[in-house]
N, C-alpha and C. Protein backbone atom coordinates (compact mmCIF):
# COMPACT_ATOMS: atom_id res chain seq x y z
N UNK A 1 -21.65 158.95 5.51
CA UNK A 1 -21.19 157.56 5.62
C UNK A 1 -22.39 156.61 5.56
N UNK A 2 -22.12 155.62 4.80
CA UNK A 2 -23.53 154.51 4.68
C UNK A 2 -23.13 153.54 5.58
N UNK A 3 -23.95 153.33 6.11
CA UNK A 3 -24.20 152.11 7.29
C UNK A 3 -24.56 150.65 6.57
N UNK A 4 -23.80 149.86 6.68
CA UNK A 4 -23.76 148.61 6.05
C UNK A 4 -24.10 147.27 7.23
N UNK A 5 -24.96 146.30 7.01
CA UNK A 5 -25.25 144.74 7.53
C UNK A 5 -24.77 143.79 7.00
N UNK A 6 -24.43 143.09 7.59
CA UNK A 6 -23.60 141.91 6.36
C UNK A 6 -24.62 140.55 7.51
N UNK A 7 -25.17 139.72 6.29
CA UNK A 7 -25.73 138.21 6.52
C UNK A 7 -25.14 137.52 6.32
N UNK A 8 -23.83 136.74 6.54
CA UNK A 8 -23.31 135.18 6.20
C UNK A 8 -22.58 134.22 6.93
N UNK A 9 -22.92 132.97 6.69
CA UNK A 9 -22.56 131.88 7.57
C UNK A 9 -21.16 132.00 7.57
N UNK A 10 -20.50 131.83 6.58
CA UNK A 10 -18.89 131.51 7.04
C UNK A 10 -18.32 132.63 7.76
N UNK A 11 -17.73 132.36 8.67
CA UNK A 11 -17.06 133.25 10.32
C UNK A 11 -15.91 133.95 9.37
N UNK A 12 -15.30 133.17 9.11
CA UNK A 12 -13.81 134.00 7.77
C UNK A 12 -14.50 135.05 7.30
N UNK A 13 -15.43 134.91 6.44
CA UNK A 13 -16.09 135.97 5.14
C UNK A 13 -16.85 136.79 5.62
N UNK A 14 -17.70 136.85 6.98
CA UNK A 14 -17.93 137.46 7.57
C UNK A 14 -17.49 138.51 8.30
N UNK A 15 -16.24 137.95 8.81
CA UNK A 15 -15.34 138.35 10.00
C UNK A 15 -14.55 139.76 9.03
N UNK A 16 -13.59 138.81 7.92
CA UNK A 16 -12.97 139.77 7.05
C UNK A 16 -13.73 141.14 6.57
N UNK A 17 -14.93 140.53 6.00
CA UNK A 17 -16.01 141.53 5.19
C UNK A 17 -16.11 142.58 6.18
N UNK A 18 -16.69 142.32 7.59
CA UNK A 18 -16.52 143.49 8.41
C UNK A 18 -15.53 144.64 8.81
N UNK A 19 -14.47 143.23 9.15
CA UNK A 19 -13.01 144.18 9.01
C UNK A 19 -12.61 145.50 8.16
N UNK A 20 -13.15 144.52 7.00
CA UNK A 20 -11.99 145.63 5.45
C UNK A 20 -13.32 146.81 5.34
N UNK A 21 -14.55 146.58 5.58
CA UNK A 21 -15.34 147.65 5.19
C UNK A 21 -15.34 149.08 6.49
N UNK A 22 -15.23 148.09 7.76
CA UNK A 22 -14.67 149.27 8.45
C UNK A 22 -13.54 149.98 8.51
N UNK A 23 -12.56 149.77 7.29
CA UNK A 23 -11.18 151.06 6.97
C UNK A 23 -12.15 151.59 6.18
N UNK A 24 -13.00 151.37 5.41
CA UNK A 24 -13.39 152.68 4.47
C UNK A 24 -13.84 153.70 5.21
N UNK A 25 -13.25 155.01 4.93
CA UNK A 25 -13.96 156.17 5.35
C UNK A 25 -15.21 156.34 5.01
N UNK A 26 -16.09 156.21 3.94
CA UNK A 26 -17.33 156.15 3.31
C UNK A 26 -18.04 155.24 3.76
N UNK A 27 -17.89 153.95 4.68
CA UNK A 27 -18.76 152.76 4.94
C UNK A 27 -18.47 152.25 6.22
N UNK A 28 -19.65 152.26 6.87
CA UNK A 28 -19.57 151.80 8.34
C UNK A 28 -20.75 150.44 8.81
N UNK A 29 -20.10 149.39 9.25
CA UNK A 29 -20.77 148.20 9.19
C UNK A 29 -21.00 148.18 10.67
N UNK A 30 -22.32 147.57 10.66
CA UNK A 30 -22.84 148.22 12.24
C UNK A 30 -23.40 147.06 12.54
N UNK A 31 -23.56 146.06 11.82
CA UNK A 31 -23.98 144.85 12.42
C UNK A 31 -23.19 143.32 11.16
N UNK A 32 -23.38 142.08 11.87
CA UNK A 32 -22.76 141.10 11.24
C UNK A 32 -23.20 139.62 11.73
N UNK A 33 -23.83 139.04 11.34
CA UNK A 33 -24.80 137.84 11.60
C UNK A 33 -24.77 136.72 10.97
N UNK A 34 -24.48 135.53 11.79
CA UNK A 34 -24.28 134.57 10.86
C UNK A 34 -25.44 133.73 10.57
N UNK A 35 -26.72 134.00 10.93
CA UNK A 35 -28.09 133.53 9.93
C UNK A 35 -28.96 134.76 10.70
N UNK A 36 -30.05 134.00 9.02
CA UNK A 36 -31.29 134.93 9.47
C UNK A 36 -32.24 135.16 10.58
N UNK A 37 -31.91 134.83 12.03
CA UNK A 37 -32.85 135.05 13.15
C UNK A 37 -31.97 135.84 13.71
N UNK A 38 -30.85 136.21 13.78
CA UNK A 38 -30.65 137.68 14.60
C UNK A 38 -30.10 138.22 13.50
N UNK A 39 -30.33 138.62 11.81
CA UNK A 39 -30.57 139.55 11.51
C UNK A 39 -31.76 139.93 11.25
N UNK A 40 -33.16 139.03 11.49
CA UNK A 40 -34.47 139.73 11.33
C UNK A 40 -34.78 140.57 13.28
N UNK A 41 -33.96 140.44 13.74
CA UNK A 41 -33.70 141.23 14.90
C UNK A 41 -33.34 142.06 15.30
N UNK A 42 -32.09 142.15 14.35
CA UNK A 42 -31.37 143.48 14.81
C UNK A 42 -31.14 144.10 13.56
N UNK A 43 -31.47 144.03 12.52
CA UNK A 43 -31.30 144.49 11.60
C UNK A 43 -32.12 145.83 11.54
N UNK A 44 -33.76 145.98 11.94
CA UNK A 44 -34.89 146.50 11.77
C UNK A 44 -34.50 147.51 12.59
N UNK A 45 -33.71 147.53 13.92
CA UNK A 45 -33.31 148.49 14.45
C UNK A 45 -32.59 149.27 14.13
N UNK A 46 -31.44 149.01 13.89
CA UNK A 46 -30.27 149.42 13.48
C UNK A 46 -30.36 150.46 12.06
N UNK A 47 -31.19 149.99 10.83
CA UNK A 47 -31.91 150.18 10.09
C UNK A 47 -30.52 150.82 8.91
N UNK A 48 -29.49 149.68 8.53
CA UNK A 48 -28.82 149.94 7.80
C UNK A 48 -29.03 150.48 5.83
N UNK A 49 -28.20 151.56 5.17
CA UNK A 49 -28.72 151.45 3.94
C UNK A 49 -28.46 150.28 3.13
N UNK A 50 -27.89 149.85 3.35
CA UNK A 50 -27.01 148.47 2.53
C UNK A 50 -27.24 147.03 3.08
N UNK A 51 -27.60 146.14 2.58
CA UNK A 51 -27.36 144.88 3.48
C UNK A 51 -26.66 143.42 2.56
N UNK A 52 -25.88 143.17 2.90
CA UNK A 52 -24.87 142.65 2.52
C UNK A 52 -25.48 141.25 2.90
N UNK A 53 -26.04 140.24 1.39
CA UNK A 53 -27.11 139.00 1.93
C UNK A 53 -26.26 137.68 0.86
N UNK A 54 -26.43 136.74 2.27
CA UNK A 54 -25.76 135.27 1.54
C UNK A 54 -27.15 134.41 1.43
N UNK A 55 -27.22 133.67 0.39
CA UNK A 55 -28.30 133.15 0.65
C UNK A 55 -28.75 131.70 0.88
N UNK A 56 -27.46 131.05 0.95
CA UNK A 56 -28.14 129.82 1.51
C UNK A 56 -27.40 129.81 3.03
N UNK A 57 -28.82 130.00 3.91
CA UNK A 57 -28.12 130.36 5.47
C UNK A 57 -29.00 129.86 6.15
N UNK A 58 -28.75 129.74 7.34
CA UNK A 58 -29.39 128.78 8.44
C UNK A 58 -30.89 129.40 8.54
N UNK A 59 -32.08 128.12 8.99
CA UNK A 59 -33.48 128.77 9.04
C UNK A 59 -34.21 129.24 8.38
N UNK A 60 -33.60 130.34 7.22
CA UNK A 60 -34.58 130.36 5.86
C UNK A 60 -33.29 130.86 5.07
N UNK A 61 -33.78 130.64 4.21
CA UNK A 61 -33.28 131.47 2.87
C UNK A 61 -32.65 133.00 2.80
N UNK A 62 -31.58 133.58 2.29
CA UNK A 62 -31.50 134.55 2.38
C UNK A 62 -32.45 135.89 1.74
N UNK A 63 -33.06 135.09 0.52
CA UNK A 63 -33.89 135.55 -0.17
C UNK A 63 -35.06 135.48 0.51
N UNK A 64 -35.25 134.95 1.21
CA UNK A 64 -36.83 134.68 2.11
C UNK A 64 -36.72 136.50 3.73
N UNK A 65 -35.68 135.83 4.05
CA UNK A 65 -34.67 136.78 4.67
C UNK A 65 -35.30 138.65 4.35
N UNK A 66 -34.55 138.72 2.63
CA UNK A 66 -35.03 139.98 2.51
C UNK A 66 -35.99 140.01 1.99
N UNK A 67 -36.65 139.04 1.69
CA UNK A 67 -38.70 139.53 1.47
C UNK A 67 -39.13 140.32 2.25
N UNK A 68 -38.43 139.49 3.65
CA UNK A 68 -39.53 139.95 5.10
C UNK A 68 -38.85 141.59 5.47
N UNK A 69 -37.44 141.62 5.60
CA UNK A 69 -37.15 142.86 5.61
C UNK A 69 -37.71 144.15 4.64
N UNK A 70 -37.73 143.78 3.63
CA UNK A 70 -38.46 144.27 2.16
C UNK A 70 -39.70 145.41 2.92
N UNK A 71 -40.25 144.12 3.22
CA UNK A 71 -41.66 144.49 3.73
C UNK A 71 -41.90 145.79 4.79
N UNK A 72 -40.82 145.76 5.74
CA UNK A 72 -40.91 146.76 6.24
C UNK A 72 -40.29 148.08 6.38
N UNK A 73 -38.85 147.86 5.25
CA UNK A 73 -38.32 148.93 4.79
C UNK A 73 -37.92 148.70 3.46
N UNK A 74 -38.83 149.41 2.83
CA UNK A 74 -38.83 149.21 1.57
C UNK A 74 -37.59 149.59 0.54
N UNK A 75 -37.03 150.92 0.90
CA UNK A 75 -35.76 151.32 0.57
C UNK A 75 -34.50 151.12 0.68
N UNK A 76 -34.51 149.58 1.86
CA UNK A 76 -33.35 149.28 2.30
C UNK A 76 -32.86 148.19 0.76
N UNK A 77 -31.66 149.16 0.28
CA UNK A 77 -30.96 148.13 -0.71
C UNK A 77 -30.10 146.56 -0.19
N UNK A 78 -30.23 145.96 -1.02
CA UNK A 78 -29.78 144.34 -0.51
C UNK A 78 -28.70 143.95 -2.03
N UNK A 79 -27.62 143.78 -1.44
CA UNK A 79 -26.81 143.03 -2.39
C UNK A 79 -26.58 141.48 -2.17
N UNK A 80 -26.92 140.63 -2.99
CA UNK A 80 -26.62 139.10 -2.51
C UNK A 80 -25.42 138.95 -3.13
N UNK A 81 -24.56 137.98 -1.98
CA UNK A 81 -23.54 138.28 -2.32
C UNK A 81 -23.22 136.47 -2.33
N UNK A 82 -23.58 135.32 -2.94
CA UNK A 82 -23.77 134.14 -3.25
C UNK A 82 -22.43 133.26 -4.11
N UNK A 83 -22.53 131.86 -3.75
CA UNK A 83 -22.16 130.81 -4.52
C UNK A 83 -22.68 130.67 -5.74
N UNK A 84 -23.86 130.86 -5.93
CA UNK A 84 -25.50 130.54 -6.81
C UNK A 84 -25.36 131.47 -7.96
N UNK A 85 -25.34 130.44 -9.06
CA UNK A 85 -25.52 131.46 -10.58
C UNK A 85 -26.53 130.64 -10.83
N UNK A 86 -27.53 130.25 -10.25
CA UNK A 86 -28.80 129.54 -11.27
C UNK A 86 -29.51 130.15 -10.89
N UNK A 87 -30.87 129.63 -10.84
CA UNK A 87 -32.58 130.14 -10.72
C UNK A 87 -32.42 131.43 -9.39
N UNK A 88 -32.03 131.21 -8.48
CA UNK A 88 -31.53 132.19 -7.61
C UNK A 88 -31.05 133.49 -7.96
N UNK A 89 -30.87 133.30 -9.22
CA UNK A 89 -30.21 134.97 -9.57
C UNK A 89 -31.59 135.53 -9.76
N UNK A 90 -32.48 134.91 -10.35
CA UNK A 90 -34.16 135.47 -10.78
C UNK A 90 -35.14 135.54 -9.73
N UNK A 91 -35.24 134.30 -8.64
CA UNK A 91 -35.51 135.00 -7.14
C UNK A 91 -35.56 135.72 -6.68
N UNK A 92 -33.93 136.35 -6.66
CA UNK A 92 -33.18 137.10 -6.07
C UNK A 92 -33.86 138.54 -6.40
N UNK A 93 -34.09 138.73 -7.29
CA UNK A 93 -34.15 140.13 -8.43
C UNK A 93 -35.48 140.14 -8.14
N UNK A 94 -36.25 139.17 -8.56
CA UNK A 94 -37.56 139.75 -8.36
C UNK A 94 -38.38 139.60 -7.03
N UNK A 95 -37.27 139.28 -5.83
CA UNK A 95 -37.77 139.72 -4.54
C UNK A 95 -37.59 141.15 -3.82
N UNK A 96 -37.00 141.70 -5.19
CA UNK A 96 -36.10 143.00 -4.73
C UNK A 96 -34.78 143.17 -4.61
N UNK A 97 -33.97 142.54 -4.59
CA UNK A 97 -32.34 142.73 -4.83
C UNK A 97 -32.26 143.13 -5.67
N UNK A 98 -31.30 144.41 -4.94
CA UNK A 98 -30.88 145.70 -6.07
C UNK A 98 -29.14 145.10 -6.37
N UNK A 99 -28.43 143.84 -6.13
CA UNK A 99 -27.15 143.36 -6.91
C UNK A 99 -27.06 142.21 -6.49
N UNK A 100 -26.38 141.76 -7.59
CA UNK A 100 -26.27 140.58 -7.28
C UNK A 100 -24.91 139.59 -7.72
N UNK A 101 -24.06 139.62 -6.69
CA UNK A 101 -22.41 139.01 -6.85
C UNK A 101 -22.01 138.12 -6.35
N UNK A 102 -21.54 137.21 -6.97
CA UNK A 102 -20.77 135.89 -6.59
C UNK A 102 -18.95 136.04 -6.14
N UNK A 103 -19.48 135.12 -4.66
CA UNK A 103 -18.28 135.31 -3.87
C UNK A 103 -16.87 134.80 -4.64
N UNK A 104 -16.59 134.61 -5.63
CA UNK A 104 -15.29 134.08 -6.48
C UNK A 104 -14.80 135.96 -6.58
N UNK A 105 -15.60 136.86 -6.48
CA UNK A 105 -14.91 138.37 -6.55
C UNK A 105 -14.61 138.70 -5.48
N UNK A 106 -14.31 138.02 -4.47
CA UNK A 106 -13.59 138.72 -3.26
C UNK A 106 -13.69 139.95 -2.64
N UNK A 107 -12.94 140.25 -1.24
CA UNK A 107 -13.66 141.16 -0.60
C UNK A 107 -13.54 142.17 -0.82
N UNK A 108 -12.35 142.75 -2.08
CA UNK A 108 -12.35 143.88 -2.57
C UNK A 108 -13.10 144.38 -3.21
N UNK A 109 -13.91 143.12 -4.25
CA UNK A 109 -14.84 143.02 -5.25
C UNK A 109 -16.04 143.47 -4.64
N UNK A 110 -16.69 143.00 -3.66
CA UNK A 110 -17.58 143.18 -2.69
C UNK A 110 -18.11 144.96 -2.35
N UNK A 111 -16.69 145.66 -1.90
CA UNK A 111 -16.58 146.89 -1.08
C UNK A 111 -17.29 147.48 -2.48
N UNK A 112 -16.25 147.22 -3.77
CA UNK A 112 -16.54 147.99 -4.49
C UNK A 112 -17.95 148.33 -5.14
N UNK A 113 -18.68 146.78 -5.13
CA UNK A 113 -20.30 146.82 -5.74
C UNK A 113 -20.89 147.87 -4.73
N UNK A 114 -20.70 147.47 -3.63
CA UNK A 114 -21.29 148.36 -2.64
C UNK A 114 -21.59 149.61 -2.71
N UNK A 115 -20.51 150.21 -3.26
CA UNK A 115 -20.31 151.81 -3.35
C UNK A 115 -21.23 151.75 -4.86
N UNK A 116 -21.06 150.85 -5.88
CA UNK A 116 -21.57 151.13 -7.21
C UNK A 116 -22.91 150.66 -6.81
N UNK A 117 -23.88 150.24 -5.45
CA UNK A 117 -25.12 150.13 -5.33
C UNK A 117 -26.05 151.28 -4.36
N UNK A 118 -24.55 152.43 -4.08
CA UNK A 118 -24.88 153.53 -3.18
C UNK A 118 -25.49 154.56 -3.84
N UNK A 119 -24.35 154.27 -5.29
CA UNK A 119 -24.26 155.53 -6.13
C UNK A 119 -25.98 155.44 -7.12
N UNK A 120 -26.82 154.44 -7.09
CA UNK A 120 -27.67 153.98 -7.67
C UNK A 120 -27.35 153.06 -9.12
N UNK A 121 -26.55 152.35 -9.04
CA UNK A 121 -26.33 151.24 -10.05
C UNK A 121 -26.63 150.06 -9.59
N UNK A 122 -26.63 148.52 -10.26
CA UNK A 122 -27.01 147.63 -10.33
C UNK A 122 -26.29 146.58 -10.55
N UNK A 123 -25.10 146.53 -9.31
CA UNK A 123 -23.80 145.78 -9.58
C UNK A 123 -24.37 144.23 -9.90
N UNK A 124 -23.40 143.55 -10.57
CA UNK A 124 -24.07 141.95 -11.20
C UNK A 124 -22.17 141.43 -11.42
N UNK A 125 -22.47 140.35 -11.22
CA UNK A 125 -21.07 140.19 -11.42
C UNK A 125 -20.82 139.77 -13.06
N UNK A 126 -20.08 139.60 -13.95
CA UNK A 126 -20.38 139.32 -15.23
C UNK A 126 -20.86 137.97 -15.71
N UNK A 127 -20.37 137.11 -15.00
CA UNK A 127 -21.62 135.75 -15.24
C UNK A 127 -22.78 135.90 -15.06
N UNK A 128 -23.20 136.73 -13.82
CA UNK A 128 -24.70 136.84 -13.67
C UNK A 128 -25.70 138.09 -14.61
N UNK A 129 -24.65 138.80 -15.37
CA UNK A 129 -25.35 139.91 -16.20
C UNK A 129 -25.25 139.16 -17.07
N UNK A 130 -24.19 138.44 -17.50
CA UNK A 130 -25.40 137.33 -19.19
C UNK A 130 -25.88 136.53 -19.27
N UNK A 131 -26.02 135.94 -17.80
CA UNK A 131 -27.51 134.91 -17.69
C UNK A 131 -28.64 135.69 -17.80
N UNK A 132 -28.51 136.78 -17.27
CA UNK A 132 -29.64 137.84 -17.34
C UNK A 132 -30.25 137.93 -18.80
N UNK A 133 -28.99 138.74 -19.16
CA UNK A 133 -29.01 139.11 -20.81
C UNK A 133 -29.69 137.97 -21.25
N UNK A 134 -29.14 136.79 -21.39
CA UNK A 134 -29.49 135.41 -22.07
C UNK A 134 -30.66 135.48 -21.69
N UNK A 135 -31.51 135.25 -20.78
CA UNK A 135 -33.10 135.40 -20.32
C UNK A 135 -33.70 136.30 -20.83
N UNK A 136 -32.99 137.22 -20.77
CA UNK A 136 -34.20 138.77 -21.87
C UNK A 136 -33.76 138.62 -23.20
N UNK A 137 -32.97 138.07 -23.58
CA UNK A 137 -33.11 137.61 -25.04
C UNK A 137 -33.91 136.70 -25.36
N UNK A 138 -33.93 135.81 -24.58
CA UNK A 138 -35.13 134.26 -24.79
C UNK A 138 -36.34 134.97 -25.17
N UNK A 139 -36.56 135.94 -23.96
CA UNK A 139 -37.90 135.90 -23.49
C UNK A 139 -38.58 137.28 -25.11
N UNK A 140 -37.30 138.03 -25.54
CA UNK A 140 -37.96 138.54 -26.88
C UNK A 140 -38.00 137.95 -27.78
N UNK A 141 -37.10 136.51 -28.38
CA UNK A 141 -37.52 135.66 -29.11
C UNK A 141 -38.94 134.93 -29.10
N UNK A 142 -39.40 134.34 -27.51
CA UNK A 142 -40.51 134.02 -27.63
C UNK A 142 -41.73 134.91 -28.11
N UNK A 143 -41.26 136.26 -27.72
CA UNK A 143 -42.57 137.54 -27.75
C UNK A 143 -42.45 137.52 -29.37
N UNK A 144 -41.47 137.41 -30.27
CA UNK A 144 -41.98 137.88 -31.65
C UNK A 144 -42.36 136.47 -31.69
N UNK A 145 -42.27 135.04 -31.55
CA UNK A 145 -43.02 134.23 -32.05
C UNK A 145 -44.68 134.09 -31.70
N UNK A 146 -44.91 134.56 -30.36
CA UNK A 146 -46.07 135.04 -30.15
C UNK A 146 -47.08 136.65 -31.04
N UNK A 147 -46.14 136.85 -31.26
CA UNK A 147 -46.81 138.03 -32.10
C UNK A 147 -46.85 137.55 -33.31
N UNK A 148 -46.65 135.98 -34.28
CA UNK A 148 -46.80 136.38 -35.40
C UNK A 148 -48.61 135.20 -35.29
N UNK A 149 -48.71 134.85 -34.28
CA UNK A 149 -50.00 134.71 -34.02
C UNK A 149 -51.11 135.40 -34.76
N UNK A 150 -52.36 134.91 -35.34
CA UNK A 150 -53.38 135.29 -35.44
C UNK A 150 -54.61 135.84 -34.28
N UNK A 151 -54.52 137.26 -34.53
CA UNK A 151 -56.17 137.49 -33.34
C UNK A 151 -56.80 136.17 -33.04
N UNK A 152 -57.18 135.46 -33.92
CA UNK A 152 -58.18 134.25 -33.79
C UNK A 152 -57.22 133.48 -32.77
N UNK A 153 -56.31 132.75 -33.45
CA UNK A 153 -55.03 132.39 -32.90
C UNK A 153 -54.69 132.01 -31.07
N UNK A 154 -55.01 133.80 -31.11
CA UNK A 154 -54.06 134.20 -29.80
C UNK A 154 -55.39 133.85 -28.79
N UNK A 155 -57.00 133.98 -29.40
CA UNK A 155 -58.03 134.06 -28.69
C UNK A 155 -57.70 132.53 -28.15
N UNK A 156 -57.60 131.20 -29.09
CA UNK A 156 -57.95 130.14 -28.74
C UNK A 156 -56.88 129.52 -27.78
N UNK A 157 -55.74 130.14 -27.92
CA UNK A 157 -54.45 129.53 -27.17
C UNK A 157 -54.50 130.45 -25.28
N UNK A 158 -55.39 131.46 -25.48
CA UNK A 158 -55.83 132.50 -23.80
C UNK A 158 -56.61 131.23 -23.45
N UNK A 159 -57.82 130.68 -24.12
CA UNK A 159 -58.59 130.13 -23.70
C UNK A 159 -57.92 128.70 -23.20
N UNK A 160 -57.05 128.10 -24.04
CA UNK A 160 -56.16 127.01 -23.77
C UNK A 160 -55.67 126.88 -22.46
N UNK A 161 -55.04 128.22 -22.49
CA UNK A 161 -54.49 128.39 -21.13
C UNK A 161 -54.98 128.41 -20.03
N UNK A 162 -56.14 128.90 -20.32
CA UNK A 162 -57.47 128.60 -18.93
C UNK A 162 -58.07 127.64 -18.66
N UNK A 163 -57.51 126.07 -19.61
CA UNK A 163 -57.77 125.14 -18.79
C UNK A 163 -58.86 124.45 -19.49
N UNK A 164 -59.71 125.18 -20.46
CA UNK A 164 -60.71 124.28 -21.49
C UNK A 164 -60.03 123.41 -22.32
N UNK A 165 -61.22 122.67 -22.16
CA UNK A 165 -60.94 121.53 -23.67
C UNK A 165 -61.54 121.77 -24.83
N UNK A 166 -61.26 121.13 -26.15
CA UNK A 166 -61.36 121.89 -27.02
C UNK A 166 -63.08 121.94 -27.28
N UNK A 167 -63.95 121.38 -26.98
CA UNK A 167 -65.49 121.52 -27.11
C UNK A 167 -65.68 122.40 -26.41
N UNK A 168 -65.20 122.82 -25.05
CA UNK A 168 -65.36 124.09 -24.12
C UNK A 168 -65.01 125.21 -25.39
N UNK A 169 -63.82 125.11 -26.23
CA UNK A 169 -63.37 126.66 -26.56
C UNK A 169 -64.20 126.69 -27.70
N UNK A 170 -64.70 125.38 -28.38
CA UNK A 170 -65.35 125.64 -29.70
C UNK A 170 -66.67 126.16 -29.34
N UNK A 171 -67.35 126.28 -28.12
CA UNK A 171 -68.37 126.86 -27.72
C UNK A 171 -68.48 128.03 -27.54
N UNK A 172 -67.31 128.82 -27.01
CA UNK A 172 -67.16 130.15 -26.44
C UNK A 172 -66.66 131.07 -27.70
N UNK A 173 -66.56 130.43 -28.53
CA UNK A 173 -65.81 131.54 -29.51
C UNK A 173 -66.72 132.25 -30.25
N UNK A 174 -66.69 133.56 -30.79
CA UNK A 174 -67.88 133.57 -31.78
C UNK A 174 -67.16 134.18 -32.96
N UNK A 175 -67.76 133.89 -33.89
CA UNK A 175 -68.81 133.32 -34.01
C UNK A 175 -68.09 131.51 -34.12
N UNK A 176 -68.78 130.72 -33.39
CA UNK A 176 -68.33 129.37 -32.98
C UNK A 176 -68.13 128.38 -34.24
N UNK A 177 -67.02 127.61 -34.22
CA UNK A 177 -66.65 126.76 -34.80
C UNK A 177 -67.07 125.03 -34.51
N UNK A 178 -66.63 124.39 -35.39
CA UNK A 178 -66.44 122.64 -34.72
C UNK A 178 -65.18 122.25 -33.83
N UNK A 179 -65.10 121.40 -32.92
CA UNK A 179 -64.33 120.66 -32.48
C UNK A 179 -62.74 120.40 -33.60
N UNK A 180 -63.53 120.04 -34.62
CA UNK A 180 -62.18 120.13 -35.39
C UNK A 180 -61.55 121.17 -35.24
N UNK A 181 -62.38 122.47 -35.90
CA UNK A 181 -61.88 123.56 -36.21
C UNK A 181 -60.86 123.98 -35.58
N UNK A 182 -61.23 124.09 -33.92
CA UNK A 182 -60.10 124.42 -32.58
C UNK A 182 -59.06 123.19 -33.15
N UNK A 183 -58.70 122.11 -33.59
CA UNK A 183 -57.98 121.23 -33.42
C UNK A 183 -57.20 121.54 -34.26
N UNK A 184 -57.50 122.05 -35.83
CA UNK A 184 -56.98 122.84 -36.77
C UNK A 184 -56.05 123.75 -36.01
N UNK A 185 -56.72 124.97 -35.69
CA UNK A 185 -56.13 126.16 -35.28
C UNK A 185 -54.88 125.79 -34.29
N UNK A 186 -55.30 125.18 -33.46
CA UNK A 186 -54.09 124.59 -32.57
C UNK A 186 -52.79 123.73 -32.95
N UNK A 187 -53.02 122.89 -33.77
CA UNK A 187 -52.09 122.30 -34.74
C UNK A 187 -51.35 123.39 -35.36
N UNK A 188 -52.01 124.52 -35.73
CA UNK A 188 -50.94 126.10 -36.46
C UNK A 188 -50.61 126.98 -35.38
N UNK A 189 -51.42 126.56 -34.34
CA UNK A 189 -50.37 127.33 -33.44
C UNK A 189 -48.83 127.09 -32.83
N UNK A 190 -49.39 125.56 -32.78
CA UNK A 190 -48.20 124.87 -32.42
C UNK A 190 -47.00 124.56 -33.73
N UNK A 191 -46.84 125.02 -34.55
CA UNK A 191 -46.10 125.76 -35.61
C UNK A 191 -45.25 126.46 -35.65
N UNK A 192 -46.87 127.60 -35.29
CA UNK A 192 -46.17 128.70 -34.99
C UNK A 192 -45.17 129.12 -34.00
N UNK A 193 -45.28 128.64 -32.98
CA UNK A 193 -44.57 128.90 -31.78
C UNK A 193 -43.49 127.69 -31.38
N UNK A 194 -43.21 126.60 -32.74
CA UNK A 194 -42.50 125.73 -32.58
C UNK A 194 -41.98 125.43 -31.31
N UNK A 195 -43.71 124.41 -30.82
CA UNK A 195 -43.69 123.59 -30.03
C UNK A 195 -44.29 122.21 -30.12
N UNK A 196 -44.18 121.13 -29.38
CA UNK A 196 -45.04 120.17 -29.60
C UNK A 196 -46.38 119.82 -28.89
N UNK A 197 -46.64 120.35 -27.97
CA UNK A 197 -47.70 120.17 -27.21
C UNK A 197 -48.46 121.37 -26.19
N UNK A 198 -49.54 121.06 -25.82
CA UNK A 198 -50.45 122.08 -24.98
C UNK A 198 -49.65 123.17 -24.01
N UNK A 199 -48.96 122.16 -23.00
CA UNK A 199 -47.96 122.60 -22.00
C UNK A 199 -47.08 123.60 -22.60
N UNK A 200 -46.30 123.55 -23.61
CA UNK A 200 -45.19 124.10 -24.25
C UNK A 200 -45.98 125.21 -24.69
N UNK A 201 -46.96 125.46 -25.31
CA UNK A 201 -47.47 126.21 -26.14
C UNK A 201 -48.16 127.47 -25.11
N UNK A 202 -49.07 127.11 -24.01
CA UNK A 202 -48.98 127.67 -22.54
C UNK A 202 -47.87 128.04 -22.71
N UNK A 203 -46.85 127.78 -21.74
CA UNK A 203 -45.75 127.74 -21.36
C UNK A 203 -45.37 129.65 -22.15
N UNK A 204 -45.39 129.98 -23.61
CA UNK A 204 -44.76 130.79 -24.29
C UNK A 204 -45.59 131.87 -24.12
N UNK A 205 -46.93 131.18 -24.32
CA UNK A 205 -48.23 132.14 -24.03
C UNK A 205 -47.97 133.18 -22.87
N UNK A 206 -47.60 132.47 -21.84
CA UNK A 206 -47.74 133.12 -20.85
C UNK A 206 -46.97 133.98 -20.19
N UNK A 207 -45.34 133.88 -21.16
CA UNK A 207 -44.24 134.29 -20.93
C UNK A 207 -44.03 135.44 -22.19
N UNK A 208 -45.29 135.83 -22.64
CA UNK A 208 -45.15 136.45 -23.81
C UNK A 208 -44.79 138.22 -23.48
């Protein structure tokens, strides 16, 4: 039987969530908290496999929440179980949340990720797997526009990114060019990577 925590403010969604997970024979919920200062309390004890996380909750963040838990049990899986389909889904993930579901799937919806985050899968609810998708598609569009870069190219736009101006990079390069020259090259970079300016052109660099 997996031992389950549930984090969330509303007393209903809370209350229920506990309820319905304690009929499962397979899942036993051993604690239930409506913000993050008595579950960074009792949680660590108790030392559930599952933790069932809302994330906009009293005192910090839910995501702030399981950083700190993170930290000291590293294996403890966390499903956020949120309002939030924006920037929060990418937070979320790269603080360590192993799922991530929006409360419009209800508490049946819920039980079930649970079990599909026991079994070692990566429940997402389907809005939040093609925002995903949509982001790792961006992010290989940008990578082949960065790859059709020139060595030379890619040297002057690293250096860009570090903050020189262009007499700084026309110095460091070798074998070294003019002031123009960098101004040239940069004008085709920014082409290449159809953008209009320094920021933007960073921006792809760095996300490459």
């Amino acid at each position: 039987m997996t031992k389950v925590c549930i984090v969330e403010d509303n007393d209903q969604i809370r209350e229920t969530l506990n309820k319905r997970i304690n009929q499962c024979d397979d899942l036993d919920c051993i604690g239930a908290y409506p913000d993050t200062i008595p579950a960074l309390k009792y949680i660590p004890r108790k030392e559930p496999g599952v933790v069932i996380m809302d994330i906009d909750l009293p005192n910090m963040s839910g995501i702030e929440c399981m950083l700190r838990l993170k930290e000291r049990f590293p294996d403890m899986l966390f499903l956020m179980f949120t309002i939030f389909d924006d920037d929060n889904v990418f937070e979320a993930l790269k603080a360590g949340a192993s799922g991530y579901i929006l409360k419009n799937e209800g508490i049946k919806g819920v039980i079930e990720r649970v079990r599909e985050l026991i079994k070692g899968g990566a429940p997402m609810s389907d809005q939040i797997a093609k925002k995903v998708l949509s982001s790792f598609r961006n992010k290989q569009i940008i990578s082949k526009e960065v790859e059709k870069l020139t060595p030379r190219q890619m040297e002057i736009l690293n250096l860009l990114a570090k903050g020189l101006v262009y007499k700084e990079i026309a110095s460091q390069l070798k074998p070294q060019i003019s002031i123009g020259g960098v101004k040239q090259h940069i004008s085709r970079i920014y082409k290449v990577l159809a953008v209009n300016n320094r920021t933007e052109a960073i921006n792809k660099w760095l996300n490459r």
